[in-house]
Protein backbone atom coordinates (compact mmCIF):
# COMPACT_ATOMS: atom_id res chain seq x y z
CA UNK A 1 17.44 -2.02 -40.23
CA UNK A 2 20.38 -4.02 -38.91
CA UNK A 3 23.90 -3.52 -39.82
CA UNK A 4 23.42 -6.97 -41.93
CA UNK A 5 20.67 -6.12 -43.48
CA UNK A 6 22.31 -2.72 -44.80
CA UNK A 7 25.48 -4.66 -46.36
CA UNK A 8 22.98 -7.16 -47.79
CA UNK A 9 20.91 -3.99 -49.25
CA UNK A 10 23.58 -2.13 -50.11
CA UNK A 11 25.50 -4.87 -52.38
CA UNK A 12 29.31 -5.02 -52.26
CA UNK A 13 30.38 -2.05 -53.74
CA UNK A 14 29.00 -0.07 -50.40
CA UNK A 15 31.15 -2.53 -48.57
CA UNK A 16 34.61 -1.59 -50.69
CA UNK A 17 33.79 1.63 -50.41
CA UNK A 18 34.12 1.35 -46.20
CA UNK A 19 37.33 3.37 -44.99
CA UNK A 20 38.15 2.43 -41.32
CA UNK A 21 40.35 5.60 -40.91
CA UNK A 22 37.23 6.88 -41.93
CA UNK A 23 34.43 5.92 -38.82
CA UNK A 24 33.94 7.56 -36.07
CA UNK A 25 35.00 4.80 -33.54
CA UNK A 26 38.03 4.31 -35.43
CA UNK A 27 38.60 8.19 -34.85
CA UNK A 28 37.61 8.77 -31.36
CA UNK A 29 39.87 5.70 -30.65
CA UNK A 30 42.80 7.16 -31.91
CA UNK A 31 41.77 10.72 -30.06
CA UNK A 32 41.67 8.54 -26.60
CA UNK A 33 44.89 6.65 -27.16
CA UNK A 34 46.71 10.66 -28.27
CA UNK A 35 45.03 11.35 -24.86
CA UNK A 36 46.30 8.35 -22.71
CA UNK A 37 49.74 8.99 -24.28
CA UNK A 38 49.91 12.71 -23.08
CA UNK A 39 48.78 11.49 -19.63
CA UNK A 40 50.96 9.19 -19.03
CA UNK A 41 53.93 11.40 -20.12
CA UNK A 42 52.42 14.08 -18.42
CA UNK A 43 51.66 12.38 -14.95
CA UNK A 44 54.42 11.77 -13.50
CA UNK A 45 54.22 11.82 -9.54
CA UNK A 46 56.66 9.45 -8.38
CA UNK A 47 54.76 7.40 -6.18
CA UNK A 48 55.54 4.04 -4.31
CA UNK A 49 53.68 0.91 -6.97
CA UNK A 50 54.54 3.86 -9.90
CA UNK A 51 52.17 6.62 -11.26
CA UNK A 52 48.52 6.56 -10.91
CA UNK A 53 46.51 5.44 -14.29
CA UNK A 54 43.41 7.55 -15.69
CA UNK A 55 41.14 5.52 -13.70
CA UNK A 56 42.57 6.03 -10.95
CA UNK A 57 42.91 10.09 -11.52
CA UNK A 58 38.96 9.75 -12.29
CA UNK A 59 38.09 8.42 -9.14
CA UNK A 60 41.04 10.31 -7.11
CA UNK A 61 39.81 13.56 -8.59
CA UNK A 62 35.76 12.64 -7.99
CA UNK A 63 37.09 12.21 -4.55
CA UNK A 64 38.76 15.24 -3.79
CA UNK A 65 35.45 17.15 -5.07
CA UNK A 66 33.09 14.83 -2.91
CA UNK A 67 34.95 14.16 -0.52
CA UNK A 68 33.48 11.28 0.82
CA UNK A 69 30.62 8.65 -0.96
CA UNK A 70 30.09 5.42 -1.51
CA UNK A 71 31.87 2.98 -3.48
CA UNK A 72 29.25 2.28 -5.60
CA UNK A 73 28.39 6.47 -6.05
CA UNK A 74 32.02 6.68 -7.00
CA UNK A 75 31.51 4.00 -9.99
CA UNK A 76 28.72 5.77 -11.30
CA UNK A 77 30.38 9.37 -11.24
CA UNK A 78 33.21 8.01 -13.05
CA UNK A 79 31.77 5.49 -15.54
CA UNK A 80 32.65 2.58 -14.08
CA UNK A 81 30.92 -0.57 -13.08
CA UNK A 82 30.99 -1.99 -9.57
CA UNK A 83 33.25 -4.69 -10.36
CA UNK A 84 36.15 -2.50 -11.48
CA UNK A 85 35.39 0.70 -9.15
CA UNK A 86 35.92 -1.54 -6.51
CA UNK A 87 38.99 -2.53 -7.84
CA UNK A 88 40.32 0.82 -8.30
CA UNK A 89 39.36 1.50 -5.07
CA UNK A 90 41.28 -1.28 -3.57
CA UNK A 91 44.66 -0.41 -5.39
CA UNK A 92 44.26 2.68 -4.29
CA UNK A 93 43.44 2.07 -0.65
CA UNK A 94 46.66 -0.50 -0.77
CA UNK A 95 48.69 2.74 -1.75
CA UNK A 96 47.61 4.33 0.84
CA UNK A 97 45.95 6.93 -0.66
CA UNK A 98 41.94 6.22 -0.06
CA UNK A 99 40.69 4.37 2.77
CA UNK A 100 37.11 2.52 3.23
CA UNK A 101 34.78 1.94 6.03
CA UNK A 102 31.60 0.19 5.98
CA UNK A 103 28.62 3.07 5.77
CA UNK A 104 26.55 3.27 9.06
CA UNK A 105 23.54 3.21 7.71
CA UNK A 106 23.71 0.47 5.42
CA UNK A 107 25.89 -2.52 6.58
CA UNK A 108 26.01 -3.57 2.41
CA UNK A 109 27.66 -0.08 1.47
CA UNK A 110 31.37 1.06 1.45
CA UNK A 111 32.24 4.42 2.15
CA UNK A 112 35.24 5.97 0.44
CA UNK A 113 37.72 8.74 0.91
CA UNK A 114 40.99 10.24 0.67
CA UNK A 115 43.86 9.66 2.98
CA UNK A 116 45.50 12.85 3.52
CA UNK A 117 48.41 11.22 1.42
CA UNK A 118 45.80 11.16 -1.08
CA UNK A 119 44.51 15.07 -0.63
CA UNK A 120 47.96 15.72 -1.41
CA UNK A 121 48.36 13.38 -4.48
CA UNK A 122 45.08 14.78 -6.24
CA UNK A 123 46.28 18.52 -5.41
CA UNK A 124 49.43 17.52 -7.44
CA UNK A 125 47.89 15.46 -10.50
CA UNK A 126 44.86 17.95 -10.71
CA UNK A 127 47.55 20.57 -11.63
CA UNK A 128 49.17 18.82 -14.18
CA UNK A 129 45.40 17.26 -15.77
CA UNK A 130 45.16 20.99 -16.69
CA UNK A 131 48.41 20.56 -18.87
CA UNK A 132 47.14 17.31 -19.99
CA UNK A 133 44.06 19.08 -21.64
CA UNK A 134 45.44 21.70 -22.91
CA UNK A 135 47.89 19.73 -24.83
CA UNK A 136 45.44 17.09 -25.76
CA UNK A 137 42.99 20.35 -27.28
CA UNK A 138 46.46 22.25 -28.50
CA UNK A 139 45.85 21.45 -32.21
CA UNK A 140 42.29 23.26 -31.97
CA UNK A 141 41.52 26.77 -30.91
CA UNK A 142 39.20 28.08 -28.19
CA UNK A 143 35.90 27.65 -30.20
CA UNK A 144 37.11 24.08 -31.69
CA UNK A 145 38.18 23.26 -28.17
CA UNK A 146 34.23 24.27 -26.48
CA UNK A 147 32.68 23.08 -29.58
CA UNK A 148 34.48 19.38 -29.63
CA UNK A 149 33.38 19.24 -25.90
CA UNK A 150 29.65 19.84 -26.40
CA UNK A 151 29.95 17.25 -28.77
CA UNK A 152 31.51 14.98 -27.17
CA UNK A 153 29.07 15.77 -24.22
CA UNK A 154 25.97 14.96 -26.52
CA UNK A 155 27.27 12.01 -27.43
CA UNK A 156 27.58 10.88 -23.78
């Protein structure tokens, strides 16, 4: 059943009964934004063209685990399409802190990495993403914290 053809079943007094504070979007949106607050207070690494954003930690981060891959690898690890990986990629390239080359094998492919500017950036912000979580998770305690990640996992 569609979501119109539950309000239409349901009559109106299901509808006034609706609490947006209430639904889990609503919620988890609200959890993200308490998230992207911390981070940006948190991640503070006073680089040239300002601090680095949470995409650009994702794909910084996937990076320094990788070490190499291709741009389009990089996207899918970190949940983004092509589109905007690539321009992640680019800012971060311009900042000198990834660099790109096509891949040998496949003339269509970009290959990604960090600079060593960039080995040294991650090193930093990885330290203080710790922080990050733990103050994002600091309301809950240790079985909250592992049980709101397999959640969140499931839902993923």
């Amino acid at each position: 059943m569609t979501a119109e053809e539950k309000i239409s079943a349901a009559g109106t007094s299901d509808i006034d009964e609706y609490v947006l504070e209430d639904q889990v979007g609503f919620i988890l949106r609200r959890a993200t934004q308490r998230h992207k607050g911390i981070f940006v207070d948190l991640m503070k690494l006073e680089l040239p063209g300002g601090d680095i954003t949470v995409t650009q930690f994702a794909a910084l981060a996937k990076l320094y685990e990788l070490k190499t891959c291709s741009q389009n690898l990089l996207g899918r690890h970190t949940a983004l399409d092509a589109a905007t990986i690539k321009g992640v990629v680019d800012r971060l390239t311009h900042r000198g802190l990834t660099h790109t080359w096509p891949d040998p094998t496949d003339a269509r492919r970009f290959m990604v990495g960090l600079t060593p500017d960039g080995e040294v950036i991650i090193a930093k912000a990885i330290a203080k993403a710790f922080k990050i979580t733990d103050q994002t998770l600091e309301p809950l305690d240790a079985a909250e914290r592992a049980t709101l990640v397999r959640l969140l996992e499931k839902l993923c």
